[in-house]
C-alpha atoms as a PDB file:
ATOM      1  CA  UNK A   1     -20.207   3.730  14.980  1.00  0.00           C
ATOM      2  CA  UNK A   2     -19.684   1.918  12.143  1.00  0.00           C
ATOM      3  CA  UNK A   3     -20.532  -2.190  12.244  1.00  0.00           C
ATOM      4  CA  UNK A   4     -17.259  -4.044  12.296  1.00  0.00           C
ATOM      5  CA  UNK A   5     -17.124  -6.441   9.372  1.00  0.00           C
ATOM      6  CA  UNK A   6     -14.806  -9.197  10.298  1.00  0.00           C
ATOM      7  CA  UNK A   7     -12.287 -10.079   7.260  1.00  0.00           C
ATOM      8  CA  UNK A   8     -10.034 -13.315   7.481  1.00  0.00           C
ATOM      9  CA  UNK A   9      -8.317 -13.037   3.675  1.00  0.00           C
ATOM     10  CA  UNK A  10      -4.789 -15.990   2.405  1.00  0.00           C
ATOM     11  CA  UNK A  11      -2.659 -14.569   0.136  1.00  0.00           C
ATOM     12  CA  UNK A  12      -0.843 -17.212  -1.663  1.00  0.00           C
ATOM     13  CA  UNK A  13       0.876 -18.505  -4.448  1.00  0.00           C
ATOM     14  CA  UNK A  14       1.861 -21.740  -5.905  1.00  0.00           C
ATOM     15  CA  UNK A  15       4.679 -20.589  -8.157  1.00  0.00           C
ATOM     16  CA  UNK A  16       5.688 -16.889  -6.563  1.00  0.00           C
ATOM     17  CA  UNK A  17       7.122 -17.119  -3.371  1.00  0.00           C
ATOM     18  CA  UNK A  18       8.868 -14.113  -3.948  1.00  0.00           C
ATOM     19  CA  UNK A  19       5.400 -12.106  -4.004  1.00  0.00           C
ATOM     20  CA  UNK A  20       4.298 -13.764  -0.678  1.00  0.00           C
ATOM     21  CA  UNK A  21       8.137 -12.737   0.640  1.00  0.00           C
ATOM     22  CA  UNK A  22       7.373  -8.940  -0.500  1.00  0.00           C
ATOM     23  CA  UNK A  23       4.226  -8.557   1.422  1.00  0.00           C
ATOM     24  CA  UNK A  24       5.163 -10.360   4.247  1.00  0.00           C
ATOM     25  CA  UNK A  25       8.065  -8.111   4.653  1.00  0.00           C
ATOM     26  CA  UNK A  26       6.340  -4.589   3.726  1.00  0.00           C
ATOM     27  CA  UNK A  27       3.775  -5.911   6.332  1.00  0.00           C
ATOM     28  CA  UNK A  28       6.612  -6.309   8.809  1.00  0.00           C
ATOM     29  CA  UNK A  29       7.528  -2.668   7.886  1.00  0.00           C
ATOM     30  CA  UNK A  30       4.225  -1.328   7.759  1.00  0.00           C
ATOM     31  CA  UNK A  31       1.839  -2.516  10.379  1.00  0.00           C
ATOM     32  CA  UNK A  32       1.847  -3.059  13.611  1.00  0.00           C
ATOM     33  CA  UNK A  33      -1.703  -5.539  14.719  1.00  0.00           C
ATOM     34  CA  UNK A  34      -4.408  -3.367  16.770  1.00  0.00           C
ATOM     35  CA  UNK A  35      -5.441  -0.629  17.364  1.00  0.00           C
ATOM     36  CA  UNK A  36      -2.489   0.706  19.344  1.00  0.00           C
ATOM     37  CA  UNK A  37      -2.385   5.040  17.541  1.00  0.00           C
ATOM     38  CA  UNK A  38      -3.382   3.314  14.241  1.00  0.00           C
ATOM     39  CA  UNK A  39      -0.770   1.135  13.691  1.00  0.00           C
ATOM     40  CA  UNK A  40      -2.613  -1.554  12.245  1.00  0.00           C
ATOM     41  CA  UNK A  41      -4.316   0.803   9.748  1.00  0.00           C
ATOM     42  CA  UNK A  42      -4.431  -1.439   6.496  1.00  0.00           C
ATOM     43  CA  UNK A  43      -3.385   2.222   4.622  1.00  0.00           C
ATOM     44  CA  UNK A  44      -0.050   1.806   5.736  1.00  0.00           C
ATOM     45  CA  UNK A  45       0.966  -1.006   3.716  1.00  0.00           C
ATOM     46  CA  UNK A  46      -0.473   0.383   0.372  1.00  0.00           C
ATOM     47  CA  UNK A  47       1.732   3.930   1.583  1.00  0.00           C
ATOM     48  CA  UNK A  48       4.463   2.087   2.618  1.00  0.00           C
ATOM     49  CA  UNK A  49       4.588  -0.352  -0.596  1.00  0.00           C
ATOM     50  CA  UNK A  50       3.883   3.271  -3.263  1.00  0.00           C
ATOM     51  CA  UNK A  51       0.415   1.396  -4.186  1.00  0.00           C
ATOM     52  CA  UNK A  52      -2.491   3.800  -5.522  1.00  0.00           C
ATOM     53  CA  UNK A  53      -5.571   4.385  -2.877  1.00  0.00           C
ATOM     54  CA  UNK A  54      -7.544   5.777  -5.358  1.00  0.00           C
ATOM     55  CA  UNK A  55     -11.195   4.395  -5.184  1.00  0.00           C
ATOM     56  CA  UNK A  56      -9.802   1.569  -2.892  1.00  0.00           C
ATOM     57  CA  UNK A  57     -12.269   1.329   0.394  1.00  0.00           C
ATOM     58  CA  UNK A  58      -8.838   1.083   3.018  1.00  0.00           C
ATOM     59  CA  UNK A  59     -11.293   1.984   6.409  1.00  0.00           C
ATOM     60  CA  UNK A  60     -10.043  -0.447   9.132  1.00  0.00           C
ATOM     61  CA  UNK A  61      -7.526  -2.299  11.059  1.00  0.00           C
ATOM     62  CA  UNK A  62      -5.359  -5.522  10.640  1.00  0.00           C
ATOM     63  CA  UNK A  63      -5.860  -7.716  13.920  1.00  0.00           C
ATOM     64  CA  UNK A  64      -3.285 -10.524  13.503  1.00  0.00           C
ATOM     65  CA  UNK A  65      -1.062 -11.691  10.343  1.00  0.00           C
ATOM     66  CA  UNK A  66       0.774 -14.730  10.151  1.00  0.00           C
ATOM     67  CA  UNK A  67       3.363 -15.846   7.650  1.00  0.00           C
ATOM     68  CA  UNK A  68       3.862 -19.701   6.190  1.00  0.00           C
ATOM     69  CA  UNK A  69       6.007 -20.761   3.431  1.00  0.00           C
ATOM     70  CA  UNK A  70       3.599 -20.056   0.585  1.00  0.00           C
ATOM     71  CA  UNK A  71       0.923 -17.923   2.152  1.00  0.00           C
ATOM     72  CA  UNK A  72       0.217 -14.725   4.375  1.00  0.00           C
ATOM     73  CA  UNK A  73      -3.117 -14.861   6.517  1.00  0.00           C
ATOM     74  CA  UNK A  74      -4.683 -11.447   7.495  1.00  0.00           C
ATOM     75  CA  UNK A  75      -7.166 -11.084  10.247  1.00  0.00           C
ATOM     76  CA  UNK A  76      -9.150  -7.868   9.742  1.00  0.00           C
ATOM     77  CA  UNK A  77     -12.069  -5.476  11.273  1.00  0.00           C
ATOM     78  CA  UNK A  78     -13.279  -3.528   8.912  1.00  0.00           C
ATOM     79  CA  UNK A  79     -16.056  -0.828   8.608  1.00  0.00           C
ATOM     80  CA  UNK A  80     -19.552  -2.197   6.883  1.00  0.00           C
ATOM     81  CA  UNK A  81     -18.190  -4.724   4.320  1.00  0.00           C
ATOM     82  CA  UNK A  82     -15.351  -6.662   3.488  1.00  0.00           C
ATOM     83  CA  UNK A  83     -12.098  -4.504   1.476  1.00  0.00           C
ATOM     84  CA  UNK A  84     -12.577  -6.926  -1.589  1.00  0.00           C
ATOM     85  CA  UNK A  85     -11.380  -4.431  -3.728  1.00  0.00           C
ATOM     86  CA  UNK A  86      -8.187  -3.544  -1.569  1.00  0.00           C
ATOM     87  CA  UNK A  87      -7.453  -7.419  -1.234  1.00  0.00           C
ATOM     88  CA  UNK A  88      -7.354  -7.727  -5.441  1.00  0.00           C
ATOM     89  CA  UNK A  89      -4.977  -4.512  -5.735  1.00  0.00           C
ATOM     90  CA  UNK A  90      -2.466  -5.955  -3.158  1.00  0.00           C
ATOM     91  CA  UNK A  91      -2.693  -9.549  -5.443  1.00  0.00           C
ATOM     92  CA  UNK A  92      -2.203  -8.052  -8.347  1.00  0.00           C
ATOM     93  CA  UNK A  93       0.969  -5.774  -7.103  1.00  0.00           C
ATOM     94  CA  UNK A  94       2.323  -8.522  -5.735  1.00  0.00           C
ATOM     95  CA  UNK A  95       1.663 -11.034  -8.294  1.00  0.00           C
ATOM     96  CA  UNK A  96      -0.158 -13.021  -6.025  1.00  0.00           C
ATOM     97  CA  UNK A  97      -3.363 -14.463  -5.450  1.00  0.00           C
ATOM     98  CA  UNK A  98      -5.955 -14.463  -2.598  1.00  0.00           C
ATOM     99  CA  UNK A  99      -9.495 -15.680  -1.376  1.00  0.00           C
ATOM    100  CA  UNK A 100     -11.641 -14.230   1.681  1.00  0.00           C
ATOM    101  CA  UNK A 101     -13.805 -15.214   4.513  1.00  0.00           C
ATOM    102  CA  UNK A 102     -16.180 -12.209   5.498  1.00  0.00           C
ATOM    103  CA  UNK A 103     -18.748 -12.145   8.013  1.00  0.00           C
ATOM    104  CA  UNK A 104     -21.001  -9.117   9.409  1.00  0.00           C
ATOM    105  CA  UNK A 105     -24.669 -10.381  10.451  1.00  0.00           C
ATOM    106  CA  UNK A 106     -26.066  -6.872  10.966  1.00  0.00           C
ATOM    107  CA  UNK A 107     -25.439  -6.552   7.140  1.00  0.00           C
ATOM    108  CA  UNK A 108     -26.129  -9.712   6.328  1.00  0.00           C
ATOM    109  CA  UNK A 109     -22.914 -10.362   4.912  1.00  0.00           C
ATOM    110  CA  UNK A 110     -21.562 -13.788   4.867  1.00  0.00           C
ATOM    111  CA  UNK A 111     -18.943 -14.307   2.197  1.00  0.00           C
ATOM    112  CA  UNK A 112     -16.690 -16.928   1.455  1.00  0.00           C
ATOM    113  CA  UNK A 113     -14.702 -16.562  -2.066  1.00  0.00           C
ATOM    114  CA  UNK A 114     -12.573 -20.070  -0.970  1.00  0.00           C
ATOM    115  CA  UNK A 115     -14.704 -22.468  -3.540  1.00  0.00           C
ATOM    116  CA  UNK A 116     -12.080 -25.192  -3.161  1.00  0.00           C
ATOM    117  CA  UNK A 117     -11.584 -25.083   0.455  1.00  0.00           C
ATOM    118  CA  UNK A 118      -7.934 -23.546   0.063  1.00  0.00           C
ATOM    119  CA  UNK A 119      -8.008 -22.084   3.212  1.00  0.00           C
ATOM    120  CA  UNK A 120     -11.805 -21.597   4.460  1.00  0.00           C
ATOM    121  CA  UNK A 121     -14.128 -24.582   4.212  1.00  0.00           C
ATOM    122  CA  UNK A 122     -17.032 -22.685   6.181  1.00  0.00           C
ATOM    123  CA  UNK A 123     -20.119 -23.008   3.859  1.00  0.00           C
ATOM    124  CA  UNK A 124     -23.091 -22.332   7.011  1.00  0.00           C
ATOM    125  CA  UNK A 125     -23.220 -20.028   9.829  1.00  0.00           C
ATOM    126  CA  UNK A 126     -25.272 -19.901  13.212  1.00  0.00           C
ATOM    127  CA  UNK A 127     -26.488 -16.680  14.763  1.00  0.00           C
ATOM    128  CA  UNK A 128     -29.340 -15.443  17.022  1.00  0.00           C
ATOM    129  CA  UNK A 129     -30.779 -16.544  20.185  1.00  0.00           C
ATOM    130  CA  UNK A 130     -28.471 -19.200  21.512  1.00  0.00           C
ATOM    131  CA  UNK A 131     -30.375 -19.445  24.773  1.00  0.00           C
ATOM    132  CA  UNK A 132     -33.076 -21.388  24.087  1.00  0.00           C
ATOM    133  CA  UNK A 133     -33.658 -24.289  25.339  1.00  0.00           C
ATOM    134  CA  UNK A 134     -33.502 -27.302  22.594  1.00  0.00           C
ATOM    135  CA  UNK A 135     -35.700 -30.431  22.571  1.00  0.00           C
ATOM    136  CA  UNK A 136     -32.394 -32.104  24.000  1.00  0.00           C
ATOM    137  CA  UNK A 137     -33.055 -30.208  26.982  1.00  0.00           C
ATOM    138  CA  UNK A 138     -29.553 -28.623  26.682  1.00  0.00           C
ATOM    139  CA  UNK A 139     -29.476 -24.523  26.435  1.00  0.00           C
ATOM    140  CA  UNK A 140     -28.264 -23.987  22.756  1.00  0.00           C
ATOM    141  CA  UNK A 141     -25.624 -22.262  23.873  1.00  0.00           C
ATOM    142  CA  UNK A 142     -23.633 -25.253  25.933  1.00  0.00           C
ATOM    143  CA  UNK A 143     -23.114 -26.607  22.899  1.00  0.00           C
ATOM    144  CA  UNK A 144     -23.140 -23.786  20.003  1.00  0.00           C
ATOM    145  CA  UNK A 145     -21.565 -20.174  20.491  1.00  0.00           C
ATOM    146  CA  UNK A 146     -23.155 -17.319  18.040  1.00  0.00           C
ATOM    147  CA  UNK A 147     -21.268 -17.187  14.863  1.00  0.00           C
ATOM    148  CA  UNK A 148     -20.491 -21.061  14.767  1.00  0.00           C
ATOM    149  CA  UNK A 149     -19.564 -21.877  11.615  1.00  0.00           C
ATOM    150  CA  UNK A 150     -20.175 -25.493   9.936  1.00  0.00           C
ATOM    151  CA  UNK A 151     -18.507 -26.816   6.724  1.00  0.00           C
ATOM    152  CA  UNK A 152     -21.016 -29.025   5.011  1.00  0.00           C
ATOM    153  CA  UNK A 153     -24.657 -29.393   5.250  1.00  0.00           C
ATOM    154  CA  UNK A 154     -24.715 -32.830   6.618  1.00  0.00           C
ATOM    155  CA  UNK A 155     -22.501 -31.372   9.479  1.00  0.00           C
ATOM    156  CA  UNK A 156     -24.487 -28.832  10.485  1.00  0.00           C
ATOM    157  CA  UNK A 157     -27.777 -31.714  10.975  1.00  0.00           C
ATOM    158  CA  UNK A 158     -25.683 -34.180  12.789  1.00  0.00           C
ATOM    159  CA  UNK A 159     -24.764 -31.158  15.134  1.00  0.00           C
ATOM    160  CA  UNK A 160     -28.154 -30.347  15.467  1.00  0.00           C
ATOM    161  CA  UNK A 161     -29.524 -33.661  15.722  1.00  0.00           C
ATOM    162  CA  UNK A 162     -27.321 -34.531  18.594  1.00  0.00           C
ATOM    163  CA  UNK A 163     -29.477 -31.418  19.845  1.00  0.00           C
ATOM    164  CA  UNK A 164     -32.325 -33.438  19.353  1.00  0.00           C
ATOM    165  CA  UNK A 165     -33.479 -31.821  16.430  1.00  0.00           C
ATOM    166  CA  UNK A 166     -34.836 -34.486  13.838  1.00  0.00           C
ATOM    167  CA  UNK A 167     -34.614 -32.462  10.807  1.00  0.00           C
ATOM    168  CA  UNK A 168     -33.999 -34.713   7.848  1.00  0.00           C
ATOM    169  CA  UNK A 169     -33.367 -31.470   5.172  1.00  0.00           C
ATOM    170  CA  UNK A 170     -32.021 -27.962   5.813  1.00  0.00           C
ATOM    171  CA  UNK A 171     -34.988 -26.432   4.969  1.00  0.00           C
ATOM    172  CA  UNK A 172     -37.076 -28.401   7.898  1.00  0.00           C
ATOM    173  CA  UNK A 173     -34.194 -27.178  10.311  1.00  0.00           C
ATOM    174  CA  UNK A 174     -33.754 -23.610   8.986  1.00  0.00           C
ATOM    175  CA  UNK A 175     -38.054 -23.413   9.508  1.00  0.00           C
ATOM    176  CA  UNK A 176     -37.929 -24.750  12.981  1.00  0.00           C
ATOM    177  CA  UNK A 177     -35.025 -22.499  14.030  1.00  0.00           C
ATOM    178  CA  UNK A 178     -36.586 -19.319  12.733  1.00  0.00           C
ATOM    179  CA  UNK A 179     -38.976 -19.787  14.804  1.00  0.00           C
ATOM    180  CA  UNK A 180     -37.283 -19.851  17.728  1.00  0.00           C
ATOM    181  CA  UNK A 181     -34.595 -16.762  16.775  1.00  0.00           C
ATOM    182  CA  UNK A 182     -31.980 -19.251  15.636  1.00  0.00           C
ATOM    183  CA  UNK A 183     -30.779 -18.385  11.942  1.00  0.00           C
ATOM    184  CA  UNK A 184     -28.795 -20.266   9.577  1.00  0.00           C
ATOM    185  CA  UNK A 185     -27.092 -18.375   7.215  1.00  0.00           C
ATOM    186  CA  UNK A 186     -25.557 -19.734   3.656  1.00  0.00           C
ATOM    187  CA  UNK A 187     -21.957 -18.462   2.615  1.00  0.00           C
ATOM    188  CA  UNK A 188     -21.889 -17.388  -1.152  1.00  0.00           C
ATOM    189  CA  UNK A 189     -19.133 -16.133  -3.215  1.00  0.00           C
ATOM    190  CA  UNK A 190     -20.825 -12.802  -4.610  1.00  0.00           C
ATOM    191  CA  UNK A 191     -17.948 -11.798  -6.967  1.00  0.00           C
ATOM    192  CA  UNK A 192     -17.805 -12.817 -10.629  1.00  0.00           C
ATOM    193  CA  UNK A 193     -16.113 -15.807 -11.881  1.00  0.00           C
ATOM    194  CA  UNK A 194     -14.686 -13.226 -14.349  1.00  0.00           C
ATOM    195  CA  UNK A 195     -12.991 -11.245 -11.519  1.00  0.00           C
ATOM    196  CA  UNK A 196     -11.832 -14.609  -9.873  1.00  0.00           C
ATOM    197  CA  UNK A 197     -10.799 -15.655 -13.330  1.00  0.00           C
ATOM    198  CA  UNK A 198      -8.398 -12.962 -14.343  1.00  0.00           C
ATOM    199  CA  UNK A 199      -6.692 -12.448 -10.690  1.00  0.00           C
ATOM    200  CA  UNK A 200      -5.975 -16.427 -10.681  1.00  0.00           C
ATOM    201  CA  UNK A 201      -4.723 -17.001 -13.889  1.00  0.00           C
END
């Protein structure tokens, strides 16, 4: 069985509400959320909408969608990695733009193409052994769940210092944690500015 990459992507505009209109309604048509006989297969919007499949990595299921006035959030599973490349050809056809969270910690993937904090201000997340006991004397996970995500580094050391964990850096707290099977993983934007450049402009 494939991992399940989990895939939160915003589709929005600033100036094309009539893009974020179209997708929201051949979403409506489209896809139903789950996994109910496929419904929610992401392949149904590009068949329903007449978009080309052709070298686009489609494998997986849309969990929850939600419409505002200029934006359409997405909520996917998705086998191994995040669908990057299906996310740009749904922009582009619908004159739109977008930015994605991903996270899959058997892959080590945790992505976050939001560099201004549009929509997904997580830059740090926790995973690992959240039942050890801290020097607070609390078990970590009373206070932390696996996959905790933090938005700034200063955030994530107040958390942990309230732990009792008198880290003054990151890299004192990432060292000490390792130890004890508690990772903290960096989110980075792996796709070029070039990319970002010509689906934004």
């Amino acid at each position: 069985m494939a991992n399940i990459c989990c895939d939160d992507v915003y589709f929005f505009s600033d100036d094309n509400t009539e893009g974020i209109e179209a997708l929201w309604k051949d979403l409506q048509a489209s896809i139903t959320p789950g996994y109910k006989d496929d419904l929610g297969q992401i392949e149904r919007l590009f068949l329903h909408a007449g978009l080309s499949t052709e070298g686009i990595n489609l494998r997986r299921t849309v969990v929850a969608m939600e419409r505002t006035d200029h934006a359409v959030q997405l909520s996917l599973d998705t086998a191994w990695r995040p669908l990057h490349d299906a996310y740009t050809a749904l922009a582009a056809a619908y004159g739109i733009q977008f930015v994605m969270e991903s996270i899959e910690p058997g892959c080590g993937i945790f992505f976050n193409t939001d560099d201004d904090g549009i929509a997904f201000s997580d830059r740090y997340c926790v995973t690992g052994d959240t039942s050890v006991v801290t020097p607070s004397g609390l078990v970590l996970w009373e206070k932390l769940e696996y996959g905790d995500t933090f938005s700034s580094e200063n955030v994530l050391l107040q958390h942990f210092r309230d732990l009792g964990y008198e880290a003054e850096t990151l890299e004192i707290l990432v060292e000490t944690l390792d130890e004890q099977g508690v990772f903290i993983h960096s989110f980075i934007n792996p796709y070029p500015k070039s990319i970002r450049k010509d689906l934004y402009r």
